[in-house]
C-alpha atoms as a PDB file:
ATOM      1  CA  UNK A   1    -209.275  -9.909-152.454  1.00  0.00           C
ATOM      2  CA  UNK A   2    -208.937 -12.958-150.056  1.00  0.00           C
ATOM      3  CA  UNK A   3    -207.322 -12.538-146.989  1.00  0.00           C
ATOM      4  CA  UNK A   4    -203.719 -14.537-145.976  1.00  0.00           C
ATOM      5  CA  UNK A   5    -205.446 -16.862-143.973  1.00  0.00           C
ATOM      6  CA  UNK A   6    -207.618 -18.065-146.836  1.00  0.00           C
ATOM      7  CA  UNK A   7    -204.922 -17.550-148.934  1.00  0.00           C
ATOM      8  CA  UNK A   8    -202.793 -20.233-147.230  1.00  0.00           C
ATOM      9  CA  UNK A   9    -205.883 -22.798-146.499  1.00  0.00           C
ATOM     10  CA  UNK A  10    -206.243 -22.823-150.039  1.00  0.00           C
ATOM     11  CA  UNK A  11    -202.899 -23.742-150.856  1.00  0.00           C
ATOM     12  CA  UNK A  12    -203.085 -26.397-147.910  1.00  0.00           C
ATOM     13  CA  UNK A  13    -206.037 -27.766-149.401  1.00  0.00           C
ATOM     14  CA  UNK A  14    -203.869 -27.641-153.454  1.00  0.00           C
ATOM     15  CA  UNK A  15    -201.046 -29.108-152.028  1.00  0.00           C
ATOM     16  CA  UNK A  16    -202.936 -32.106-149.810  1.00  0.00           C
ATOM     17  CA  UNK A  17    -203.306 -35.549-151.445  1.00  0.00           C
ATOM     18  CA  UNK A  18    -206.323 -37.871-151.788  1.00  0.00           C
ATOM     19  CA  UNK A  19    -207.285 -38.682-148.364  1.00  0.00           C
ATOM     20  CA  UNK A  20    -206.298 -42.066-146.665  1.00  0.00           C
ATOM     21  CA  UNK A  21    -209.075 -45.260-147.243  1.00  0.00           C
ATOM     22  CA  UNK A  22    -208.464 -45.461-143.620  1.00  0.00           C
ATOM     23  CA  UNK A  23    -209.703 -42.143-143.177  1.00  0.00           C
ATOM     24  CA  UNK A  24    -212.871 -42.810-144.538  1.00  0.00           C
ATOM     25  CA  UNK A  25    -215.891 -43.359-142.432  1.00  0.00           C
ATOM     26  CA  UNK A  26    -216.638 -47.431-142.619  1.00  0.00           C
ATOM     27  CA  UNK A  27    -220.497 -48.847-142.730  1.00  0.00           C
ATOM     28  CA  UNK A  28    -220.949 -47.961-138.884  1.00  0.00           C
ATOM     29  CA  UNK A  29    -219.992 -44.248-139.787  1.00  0.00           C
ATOM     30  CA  UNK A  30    -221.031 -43.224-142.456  1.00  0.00           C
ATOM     31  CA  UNK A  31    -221.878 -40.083-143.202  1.00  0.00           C
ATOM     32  CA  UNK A  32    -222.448 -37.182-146.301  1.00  0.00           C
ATOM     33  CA  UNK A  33    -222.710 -33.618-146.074  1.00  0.00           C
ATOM     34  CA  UNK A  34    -224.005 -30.819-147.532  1.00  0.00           C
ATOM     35  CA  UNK A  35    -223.158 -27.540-148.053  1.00  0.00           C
ATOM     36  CA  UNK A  36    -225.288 -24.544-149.365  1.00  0.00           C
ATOM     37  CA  UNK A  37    -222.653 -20.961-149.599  1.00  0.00           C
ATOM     38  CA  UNK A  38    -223.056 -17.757-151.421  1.00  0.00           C
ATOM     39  CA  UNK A  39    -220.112 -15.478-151.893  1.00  0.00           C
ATOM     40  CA  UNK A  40    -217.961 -16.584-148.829  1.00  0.00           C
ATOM     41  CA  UNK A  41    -214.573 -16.369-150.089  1.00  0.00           C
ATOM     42  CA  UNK A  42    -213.328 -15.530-147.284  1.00  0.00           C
ATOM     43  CA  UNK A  43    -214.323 -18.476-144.711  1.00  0.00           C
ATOM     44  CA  UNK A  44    -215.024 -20.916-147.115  1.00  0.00           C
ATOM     45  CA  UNK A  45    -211.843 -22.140-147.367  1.00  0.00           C
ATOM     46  CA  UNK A  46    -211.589 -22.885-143.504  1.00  0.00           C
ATOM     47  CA  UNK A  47    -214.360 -24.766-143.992  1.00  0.00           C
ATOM     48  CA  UNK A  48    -213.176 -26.905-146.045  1.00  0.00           C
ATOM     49  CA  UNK A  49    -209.970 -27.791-144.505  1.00  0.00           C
ATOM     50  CA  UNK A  50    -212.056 -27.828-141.077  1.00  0.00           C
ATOM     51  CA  UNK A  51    -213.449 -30.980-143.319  1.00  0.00           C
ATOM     52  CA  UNK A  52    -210.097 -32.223-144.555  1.00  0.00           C
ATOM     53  CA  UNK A  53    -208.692 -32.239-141.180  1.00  0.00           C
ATOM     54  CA  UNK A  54    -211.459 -35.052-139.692  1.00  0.00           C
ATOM     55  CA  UNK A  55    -210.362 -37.946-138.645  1.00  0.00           C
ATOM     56  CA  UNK A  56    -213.143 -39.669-140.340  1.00  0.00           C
ATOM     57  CA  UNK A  57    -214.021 -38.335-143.409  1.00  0.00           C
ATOM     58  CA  UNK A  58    -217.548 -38.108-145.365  1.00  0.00           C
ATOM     59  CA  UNK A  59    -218.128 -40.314-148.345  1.00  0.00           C
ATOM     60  CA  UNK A  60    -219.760 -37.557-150.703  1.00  0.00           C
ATOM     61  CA  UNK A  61    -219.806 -33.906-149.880  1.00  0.00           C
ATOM     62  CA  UNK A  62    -222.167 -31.624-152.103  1.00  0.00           C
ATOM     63  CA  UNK A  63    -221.655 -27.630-152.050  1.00  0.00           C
ATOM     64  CA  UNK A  64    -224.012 -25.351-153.550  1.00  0.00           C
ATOM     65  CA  UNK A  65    -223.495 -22.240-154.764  1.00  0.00           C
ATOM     66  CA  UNK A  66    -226.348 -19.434-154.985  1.00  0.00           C
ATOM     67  CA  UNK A  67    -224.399 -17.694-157.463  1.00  0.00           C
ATOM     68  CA  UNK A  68    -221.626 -16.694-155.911  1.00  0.00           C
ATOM     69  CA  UNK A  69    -219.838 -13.504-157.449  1.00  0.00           C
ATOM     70  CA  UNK A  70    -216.789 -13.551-155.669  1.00  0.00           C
ATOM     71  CA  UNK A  71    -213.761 -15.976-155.527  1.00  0.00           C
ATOM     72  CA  UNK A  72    -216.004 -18.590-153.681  1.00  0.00           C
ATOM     73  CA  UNK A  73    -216.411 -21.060-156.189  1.00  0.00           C
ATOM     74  CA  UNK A  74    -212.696 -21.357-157.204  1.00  0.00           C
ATOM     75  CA  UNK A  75    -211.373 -22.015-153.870  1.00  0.00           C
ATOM     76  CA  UNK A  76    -213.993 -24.900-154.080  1.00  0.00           C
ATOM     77  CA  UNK A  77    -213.111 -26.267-157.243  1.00  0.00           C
ATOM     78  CA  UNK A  78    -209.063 -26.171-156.202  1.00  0.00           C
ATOM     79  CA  UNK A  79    -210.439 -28.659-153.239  1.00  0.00           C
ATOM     80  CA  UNK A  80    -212.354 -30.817-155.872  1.00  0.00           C
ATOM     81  CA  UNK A  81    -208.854 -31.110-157.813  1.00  0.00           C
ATOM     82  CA  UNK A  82    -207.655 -33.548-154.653  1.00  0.00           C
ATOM     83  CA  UNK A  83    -210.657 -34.267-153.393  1.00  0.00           C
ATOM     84  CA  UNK A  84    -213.276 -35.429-156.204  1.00  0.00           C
ATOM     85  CA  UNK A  85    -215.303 -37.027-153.008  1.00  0.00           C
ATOM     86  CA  UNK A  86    -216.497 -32.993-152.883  1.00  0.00           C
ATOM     87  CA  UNK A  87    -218.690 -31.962-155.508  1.00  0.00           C
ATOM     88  CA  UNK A  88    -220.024 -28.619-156.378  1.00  0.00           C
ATOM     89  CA  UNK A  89    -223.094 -27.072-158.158  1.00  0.00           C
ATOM     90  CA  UNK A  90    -223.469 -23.657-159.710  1.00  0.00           C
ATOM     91  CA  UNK A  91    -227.166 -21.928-159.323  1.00  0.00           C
ATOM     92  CA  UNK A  92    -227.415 -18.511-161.551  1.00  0.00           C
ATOM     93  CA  UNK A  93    -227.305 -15.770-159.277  1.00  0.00           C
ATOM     94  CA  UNK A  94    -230.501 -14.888-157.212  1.00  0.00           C
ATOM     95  CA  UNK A  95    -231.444 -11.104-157.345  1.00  0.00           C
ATOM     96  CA  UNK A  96    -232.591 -11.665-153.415  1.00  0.00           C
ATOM     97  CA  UNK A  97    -231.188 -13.461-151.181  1.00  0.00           C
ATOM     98  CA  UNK A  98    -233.825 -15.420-148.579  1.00  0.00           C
ATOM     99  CA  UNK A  99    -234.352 -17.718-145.709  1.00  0.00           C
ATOM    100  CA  UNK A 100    -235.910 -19.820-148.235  1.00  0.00           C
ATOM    101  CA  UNK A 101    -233.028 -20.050-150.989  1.00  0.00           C
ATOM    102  CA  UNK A 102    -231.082 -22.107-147.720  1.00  0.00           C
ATOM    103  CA  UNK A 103    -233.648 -24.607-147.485  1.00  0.00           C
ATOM    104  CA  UNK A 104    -233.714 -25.053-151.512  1.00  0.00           C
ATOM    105  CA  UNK A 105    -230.447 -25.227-152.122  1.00  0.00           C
ATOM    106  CA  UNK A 106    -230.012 -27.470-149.311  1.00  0.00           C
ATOM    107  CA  UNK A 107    -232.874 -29.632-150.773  1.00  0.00           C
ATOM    108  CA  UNK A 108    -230.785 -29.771-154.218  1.00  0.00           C
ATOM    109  CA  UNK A 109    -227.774 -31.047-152.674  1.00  0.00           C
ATOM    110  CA  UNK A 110    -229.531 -33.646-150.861  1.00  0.00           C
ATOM    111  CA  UNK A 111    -231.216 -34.720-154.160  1.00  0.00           C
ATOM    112  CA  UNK A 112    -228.072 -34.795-155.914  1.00  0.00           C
ATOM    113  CA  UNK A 113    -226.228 -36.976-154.054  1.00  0.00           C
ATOM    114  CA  UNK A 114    -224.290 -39.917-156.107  1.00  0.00           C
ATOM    115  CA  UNK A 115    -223.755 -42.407-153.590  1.00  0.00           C
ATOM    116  CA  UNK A 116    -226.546 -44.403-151.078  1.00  0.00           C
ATOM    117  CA  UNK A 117    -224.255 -46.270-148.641  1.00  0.00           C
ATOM    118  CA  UNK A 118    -224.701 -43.690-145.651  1.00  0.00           C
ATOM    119  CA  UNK A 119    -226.500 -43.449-142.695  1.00  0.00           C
ATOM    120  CA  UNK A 120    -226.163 -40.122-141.603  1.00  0.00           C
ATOM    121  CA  UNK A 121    -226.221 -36.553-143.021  1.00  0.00           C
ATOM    122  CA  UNK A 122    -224.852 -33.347-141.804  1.00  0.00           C
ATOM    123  CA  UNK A 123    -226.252 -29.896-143.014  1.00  0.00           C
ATOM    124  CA  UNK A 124    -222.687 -27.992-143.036  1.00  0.00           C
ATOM    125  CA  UNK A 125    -222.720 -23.803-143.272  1.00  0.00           C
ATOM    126  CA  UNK A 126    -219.972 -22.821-145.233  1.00  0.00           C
ATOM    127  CA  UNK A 127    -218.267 -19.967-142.219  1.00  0.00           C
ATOM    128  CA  UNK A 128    -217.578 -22.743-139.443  1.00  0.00           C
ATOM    129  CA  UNK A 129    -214.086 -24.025-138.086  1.00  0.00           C
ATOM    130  CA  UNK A 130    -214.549 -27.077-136.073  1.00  0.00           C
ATOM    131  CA  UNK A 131    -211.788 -29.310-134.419  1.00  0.00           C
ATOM    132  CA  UNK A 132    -210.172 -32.464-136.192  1.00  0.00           C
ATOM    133  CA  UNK A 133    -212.473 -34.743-134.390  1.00  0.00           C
ATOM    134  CA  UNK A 134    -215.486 -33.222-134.428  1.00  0.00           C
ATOM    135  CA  UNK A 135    -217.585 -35.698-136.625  1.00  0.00           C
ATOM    136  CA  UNK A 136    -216.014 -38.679-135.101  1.00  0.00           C
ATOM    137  CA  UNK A 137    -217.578 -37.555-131.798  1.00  0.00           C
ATOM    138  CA  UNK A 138    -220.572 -37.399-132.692  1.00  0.00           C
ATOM    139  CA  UNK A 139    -221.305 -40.134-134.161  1.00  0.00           C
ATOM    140  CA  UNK A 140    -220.285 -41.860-130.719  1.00  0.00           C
ATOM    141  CA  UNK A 141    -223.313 -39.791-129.560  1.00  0.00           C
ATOM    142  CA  UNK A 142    -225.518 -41.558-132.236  1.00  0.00           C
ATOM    143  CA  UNK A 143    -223.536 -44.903-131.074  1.00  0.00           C
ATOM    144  CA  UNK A 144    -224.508 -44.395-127.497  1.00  0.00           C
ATOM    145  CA  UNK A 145    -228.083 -43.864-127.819  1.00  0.00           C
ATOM    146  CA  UNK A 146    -230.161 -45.786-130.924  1.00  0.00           C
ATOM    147  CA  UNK A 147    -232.773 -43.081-130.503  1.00  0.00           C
ATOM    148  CA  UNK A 148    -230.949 -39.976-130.915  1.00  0.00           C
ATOM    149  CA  UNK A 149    -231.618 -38.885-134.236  1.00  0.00           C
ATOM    150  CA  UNK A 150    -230.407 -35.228-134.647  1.00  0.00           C
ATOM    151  CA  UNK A 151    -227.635 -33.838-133.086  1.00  0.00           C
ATOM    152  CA  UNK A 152    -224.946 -30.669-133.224  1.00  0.00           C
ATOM    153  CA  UNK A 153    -222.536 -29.099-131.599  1.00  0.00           C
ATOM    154  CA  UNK A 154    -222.475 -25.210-130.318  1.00  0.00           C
ATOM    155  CA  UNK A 155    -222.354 -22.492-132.981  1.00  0.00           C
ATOM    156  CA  UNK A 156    -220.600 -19.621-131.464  1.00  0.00           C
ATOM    157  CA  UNK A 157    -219.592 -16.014-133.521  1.00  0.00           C
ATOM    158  CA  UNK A 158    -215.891 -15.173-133.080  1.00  0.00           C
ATOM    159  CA  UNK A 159    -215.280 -12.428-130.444  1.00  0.00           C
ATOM    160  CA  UNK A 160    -218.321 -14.374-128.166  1.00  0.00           C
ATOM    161  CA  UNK A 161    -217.421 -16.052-124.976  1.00  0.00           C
ATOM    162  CA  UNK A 162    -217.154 -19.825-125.342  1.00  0.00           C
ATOM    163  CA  UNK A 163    -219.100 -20.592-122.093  1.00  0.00           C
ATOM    164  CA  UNK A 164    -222.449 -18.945-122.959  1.00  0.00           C
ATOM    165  CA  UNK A 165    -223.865 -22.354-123.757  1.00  0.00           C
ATOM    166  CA  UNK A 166    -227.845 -22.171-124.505  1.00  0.00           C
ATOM    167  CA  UNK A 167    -230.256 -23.050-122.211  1.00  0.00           C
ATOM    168  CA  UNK A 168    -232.055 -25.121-124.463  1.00  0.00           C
ATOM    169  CA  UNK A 169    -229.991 -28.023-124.656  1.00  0.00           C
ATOM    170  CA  UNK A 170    -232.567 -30.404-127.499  1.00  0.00           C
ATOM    171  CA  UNK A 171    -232.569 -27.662-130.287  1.00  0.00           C
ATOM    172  CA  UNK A 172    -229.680 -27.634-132.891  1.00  0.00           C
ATOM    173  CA  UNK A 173    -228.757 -24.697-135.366  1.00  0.00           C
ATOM    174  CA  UNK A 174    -228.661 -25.559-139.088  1.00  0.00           C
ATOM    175  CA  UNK A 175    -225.503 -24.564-139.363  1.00  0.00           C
ATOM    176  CA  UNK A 176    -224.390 -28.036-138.184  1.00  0.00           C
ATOM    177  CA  UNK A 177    -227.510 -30.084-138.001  1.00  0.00           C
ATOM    178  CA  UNK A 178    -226.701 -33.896-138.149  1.00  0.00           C
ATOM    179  CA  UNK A 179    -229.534 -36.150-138.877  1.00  0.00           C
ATOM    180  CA  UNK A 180    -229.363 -40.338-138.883  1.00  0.00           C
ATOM    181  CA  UNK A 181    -230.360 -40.892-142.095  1.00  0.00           C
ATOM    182  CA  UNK A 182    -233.814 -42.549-140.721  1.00  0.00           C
ATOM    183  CA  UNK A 183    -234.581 -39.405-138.906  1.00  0.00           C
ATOM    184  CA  UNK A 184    -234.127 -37.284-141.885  1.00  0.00           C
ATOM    185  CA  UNK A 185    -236.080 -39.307-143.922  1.00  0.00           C
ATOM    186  CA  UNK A 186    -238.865 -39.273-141.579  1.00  0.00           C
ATOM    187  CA  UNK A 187    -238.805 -35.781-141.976  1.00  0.00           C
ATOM    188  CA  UNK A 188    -240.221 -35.540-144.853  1.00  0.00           C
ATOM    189  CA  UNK A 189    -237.986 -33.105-146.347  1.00  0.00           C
ATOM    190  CA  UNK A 190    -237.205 -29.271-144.848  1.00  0.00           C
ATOM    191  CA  UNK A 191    -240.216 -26.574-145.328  1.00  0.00           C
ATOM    192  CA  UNK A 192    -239.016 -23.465-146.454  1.00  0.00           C
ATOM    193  CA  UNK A 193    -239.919 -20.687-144.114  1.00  0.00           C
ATOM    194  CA  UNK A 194    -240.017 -17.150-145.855  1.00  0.00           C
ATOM    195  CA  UNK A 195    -239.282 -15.998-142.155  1.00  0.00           C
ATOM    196  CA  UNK A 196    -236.826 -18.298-141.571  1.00  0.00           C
ATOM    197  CA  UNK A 197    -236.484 -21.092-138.918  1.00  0.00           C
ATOM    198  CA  UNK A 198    -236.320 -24.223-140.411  1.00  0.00           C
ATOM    199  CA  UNK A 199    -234.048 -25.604-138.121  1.00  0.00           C
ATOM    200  CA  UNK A 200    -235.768 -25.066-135.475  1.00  0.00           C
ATOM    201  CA  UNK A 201    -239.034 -26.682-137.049  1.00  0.00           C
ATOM    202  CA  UNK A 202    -237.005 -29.939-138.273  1.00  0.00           C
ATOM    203  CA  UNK A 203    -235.899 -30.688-134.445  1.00  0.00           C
ATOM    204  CA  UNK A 204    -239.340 -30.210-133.441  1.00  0.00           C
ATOM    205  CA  UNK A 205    -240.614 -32.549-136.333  1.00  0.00           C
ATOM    206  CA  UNK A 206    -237.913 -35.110-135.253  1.00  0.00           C
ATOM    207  CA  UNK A 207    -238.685 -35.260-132.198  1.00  0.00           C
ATOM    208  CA  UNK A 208    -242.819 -35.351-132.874  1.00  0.00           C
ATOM    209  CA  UNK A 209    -241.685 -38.531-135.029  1.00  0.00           C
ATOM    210  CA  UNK A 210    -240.092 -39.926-131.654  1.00  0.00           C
ATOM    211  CA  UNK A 211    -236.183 -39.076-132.477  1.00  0.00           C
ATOM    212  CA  UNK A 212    -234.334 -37.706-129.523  1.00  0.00           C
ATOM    213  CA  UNK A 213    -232.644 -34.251-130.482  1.00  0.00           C
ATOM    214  CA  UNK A 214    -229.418 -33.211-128.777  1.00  0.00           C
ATOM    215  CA  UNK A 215    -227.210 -29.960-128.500  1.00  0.00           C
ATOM    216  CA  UNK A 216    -224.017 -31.329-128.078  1.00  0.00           C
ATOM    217  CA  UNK A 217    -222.230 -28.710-125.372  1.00  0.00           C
ATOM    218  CA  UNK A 218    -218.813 -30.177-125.465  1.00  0.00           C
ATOM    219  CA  UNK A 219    -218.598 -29.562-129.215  1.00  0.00           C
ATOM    220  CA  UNK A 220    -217.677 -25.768-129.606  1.00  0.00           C
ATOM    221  CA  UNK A 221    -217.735 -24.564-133.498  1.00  0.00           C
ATOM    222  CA  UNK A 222    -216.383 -21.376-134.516  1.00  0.00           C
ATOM    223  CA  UNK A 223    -218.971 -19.346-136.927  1.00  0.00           C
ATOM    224  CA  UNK A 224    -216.821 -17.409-138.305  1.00  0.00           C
ATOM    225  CA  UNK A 225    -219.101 -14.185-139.151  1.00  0.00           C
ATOM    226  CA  UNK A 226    -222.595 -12.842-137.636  1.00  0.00           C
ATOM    227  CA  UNK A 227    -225.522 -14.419-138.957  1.00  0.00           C
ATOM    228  CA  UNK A 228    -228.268 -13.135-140.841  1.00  0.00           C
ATOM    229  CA  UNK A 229    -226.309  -9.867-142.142  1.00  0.00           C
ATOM    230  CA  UNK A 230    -228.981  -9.750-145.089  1.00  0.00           C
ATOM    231  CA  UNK A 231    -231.479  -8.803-142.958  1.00  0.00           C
ATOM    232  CA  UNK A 232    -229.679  -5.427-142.219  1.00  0.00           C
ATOM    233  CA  UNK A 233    -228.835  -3.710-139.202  1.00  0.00           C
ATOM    234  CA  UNK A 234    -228.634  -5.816-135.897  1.00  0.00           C
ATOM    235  CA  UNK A 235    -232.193  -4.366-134.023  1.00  0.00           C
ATOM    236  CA  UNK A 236    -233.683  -5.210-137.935  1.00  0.00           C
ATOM    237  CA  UNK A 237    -232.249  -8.741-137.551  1.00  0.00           C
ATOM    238  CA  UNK A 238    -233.156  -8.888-133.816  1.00  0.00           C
ATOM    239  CA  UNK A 239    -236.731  -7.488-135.100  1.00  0.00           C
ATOM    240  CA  UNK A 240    -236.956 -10.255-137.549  1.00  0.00           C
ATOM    241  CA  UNK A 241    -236.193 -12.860-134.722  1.00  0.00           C
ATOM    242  CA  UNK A 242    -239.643 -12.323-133.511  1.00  0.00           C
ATOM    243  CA  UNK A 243    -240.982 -12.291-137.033  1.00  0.00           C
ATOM    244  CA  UNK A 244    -239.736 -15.695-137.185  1.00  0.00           C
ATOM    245  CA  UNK A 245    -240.457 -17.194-134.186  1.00  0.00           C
ATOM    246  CA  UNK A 246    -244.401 -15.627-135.040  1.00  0.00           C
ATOM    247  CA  UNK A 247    -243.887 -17.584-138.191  1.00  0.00           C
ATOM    248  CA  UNK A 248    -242.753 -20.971-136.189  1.00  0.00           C
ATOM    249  CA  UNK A 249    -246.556 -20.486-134.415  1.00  0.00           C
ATOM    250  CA  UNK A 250    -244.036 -20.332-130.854  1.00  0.00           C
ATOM    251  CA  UNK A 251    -246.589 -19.874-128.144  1.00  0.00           C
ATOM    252  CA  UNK A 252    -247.244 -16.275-126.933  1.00  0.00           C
ATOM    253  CA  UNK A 253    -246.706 -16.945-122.943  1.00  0.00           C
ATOM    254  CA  UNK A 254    -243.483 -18.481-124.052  1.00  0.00           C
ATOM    255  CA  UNK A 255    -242.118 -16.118-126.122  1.00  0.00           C
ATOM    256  CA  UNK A 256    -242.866 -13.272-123.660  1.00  0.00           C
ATOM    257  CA  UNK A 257    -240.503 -15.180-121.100  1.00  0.00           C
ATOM    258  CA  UNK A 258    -237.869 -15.969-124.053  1.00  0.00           C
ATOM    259  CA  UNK A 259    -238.030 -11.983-124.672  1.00  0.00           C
ATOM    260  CA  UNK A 260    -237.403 -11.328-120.789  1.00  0.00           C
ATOM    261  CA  UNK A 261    -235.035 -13.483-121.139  1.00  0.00           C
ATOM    262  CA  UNK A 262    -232.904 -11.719-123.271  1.00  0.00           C
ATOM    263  CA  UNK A 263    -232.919  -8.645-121.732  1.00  0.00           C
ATOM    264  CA  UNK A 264    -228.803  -8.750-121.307  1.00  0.00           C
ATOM    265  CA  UNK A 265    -227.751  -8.915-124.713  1.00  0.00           C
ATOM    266  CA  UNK A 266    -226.314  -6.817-127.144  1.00  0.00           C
ATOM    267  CA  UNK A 267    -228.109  -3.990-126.487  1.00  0.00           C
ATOM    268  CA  UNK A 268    -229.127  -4.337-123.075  1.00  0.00           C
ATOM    269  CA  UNK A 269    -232.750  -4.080-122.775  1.00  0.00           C
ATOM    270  CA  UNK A 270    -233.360  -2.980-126.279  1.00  0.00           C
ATOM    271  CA  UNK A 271    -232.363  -6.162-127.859  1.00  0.00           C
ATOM    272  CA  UNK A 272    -235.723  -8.110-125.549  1.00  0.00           C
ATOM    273  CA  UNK A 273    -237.759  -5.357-126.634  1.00  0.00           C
ATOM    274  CA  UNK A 274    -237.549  -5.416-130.453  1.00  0.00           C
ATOM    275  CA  UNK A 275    -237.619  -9.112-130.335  1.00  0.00           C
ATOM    276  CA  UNK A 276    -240.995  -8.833-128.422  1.00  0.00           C
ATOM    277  CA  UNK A 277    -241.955  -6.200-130.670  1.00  0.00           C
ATOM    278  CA  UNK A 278    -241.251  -8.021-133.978  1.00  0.00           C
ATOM    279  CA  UNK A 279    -243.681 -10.991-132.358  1.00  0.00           C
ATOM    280  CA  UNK A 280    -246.441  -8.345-131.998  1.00  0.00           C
ATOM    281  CA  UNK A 281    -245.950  -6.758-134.672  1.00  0.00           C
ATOM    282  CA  UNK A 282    -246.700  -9.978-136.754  1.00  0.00           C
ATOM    283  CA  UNK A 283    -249.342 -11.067-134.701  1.00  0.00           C
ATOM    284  CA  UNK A 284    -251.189  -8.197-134.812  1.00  0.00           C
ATOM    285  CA  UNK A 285    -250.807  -8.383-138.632  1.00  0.00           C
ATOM    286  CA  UNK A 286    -251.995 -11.870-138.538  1.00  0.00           C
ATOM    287  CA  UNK A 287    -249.219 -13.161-141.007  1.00  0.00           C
ATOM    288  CA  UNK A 288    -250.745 -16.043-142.622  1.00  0.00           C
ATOM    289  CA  UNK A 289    -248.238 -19.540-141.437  1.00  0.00           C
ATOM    290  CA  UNK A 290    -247.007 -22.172-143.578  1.00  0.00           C
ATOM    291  CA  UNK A 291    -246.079 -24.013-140.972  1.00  0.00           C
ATOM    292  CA  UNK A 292    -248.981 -27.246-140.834  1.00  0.00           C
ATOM    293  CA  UNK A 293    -251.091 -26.797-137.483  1.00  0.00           C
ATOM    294  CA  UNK A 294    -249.903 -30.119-135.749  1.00  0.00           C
ATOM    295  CA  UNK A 295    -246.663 -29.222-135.809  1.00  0.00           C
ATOM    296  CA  UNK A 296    -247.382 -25.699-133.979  1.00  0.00           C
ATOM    297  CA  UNK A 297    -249.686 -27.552-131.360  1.00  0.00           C
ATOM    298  CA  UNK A 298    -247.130 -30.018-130.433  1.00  0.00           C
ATOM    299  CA  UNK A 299    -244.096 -27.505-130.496  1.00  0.00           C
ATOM    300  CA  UNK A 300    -246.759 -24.977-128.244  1.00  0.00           C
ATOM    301  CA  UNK A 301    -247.309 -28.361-125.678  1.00  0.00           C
ATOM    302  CA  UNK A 302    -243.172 -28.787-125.298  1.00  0.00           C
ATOM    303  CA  UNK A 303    -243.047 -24.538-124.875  1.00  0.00           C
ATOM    304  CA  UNK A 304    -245.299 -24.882-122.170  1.00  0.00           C
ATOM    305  CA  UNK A 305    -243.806 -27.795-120.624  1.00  0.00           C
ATOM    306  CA  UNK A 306    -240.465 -25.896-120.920  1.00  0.00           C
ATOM    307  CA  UNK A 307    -242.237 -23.036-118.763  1.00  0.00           C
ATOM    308  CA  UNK A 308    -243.317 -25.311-115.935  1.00  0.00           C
ATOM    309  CA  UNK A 309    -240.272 -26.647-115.790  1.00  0.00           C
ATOM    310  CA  UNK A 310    -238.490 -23.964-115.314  1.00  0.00           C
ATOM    311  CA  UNK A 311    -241.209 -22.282-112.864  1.00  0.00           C
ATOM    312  CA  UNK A 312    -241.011 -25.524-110.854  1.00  0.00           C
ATOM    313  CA  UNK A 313    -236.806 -24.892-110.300  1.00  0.00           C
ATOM    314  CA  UNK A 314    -236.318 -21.133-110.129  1.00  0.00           C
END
């Protein structure tokens, strides 16, 4: 049963007409987005209007839906009604979820986009709230520095203080990755980590290729839920943190510090130590990587820079 809230954006979004040509983002701003969402009836529609709202719009928008069971894809296809700019794909319903099905779904959407007069693409979650502006700002980013070429704002959950700003500043969540279209491309497409952290390993990529990366800290998005609830309990997600970041190839000596750290959150102490033990654990297993070995070596050489940076100022 959706909740009033989503209730009423969906009417919003029923009763809204086409959008404004004004409103849409000219040659200098263009952008598309895509979407991937599984049974998130009850944020999706925030999300959308979150979109609606912008003051410049996208010229295509592509959701896809991992076989949503819920009252997901109907709230998505009473935005399409107004909006035929939005587009949405049905996938058969996967019997388990993964880290992976994000990156292929994402994939699809990118492939099945209609229109090629954009220069930038943003990788949207489907559980954010963002302000009206929000796109329009960053793409002044991208206007103020030609080498930027991946930039986001600040994901935070709901109930989380809004001033707890990471400390790595060049690394941008997927749930709001925006890419110049050149920087994408160079990409070479995403690489579906079974552990997860493909995010992280296309703003290393980018910036390997010579794009600047930015975490835009001014930018505050609402996620609207925790992340990674599939994974279970919160030490089994925290545990499969350091599965993942074993996966990503992040530098031992590095991810002992990360760990340390951590040792304030959510549970105090705890939290750092099944992180760190999630690492081992995989490393001591010797988990085979997909991740290519010039990647790791040149995301290792930053880690370590990071570290000697940070020695040098404490």
């Amino acid at each position: 049963m959706l909740s009033d809230k989503t209730k009423n954006v969906s009417e919003e979004t029923t009763s809204s007409q086409s959008p404004n040509k004004d409103q849409q983002s000219d040659e200098k701003s263009a952008y598309v987005l895509v979407t991937p969402v599984r049974n998130e009836k009850l944020f999706v529609g925030r999300t959308i209007q979150s979109v609606l709202n912008q003051t410049i719009l996208p010229r295509e928008w592509i959701i896809v839906s991992d076989g949503s069971t819920d009252n997901t894809d109907s709230i998505i296809e009473t935005a399409i009604q107004a909006y035929p700019w939005i587009r949405l794909i049905k996938l058969p319903q996967r019997e388990h979820p993964s880290f992976a099905a994000v990156v292929e779904n994402t994939t699809l959407g990118i492939d099945q986009l209609s229109i090629d007069n954009y220069d930038f693409i943003g990788l949207l979650d489907s559980d954010l709230e963002f302000q009206t502006d929000y796109f329009e700002l960053l793409l002044e980013e991208f206007d103020e520095d030609p080498k930027l070429g991946l930039a986001g704002g600040v994901a935070i959950d709901i109930g989380l203080p809004k001033n707890q700003i990471p400390r790595n500043k060049q690394d941008v969540p997927g749930a709001l990755q925006f890419f110049r279209r050149t920087c994408f491309e160079s990409l070479g497409g995403l690489i579906a980590i079974p552990e997860g952290g493909w995010d992280c390993l296309s703003c290393t990529v980018a910036r390997m290729n010579g794009y600047k990366t930015k975490l835009v800290t001014n930018l505050i998005v609402d996620h609207l839920k925790p992340r990674n609830t599939t994974q279970g309990s919160k030490l089994r997600r925290i545990w499969q943190m350091g599965v993942r970041d074993y996966a990503l190839g992040y530098h031992p000596l590095f991810e002992f510090v990360k760990c340390l750290g951590k040792y304030r959150s959510n549970p105090p102490l705890l939290a750092a130590f099944v992180w760190w033990l999630g690492y081992c654990h995989a490393t001591i297993q010797s988990r085979e990587r997909i991740v290519p070995k010039e990647i790791v070596e040149f995301a290792r050489s930053e880690q370590l820079l990071r570290l000697r940076r940070t020695l040098k100022f404490s």
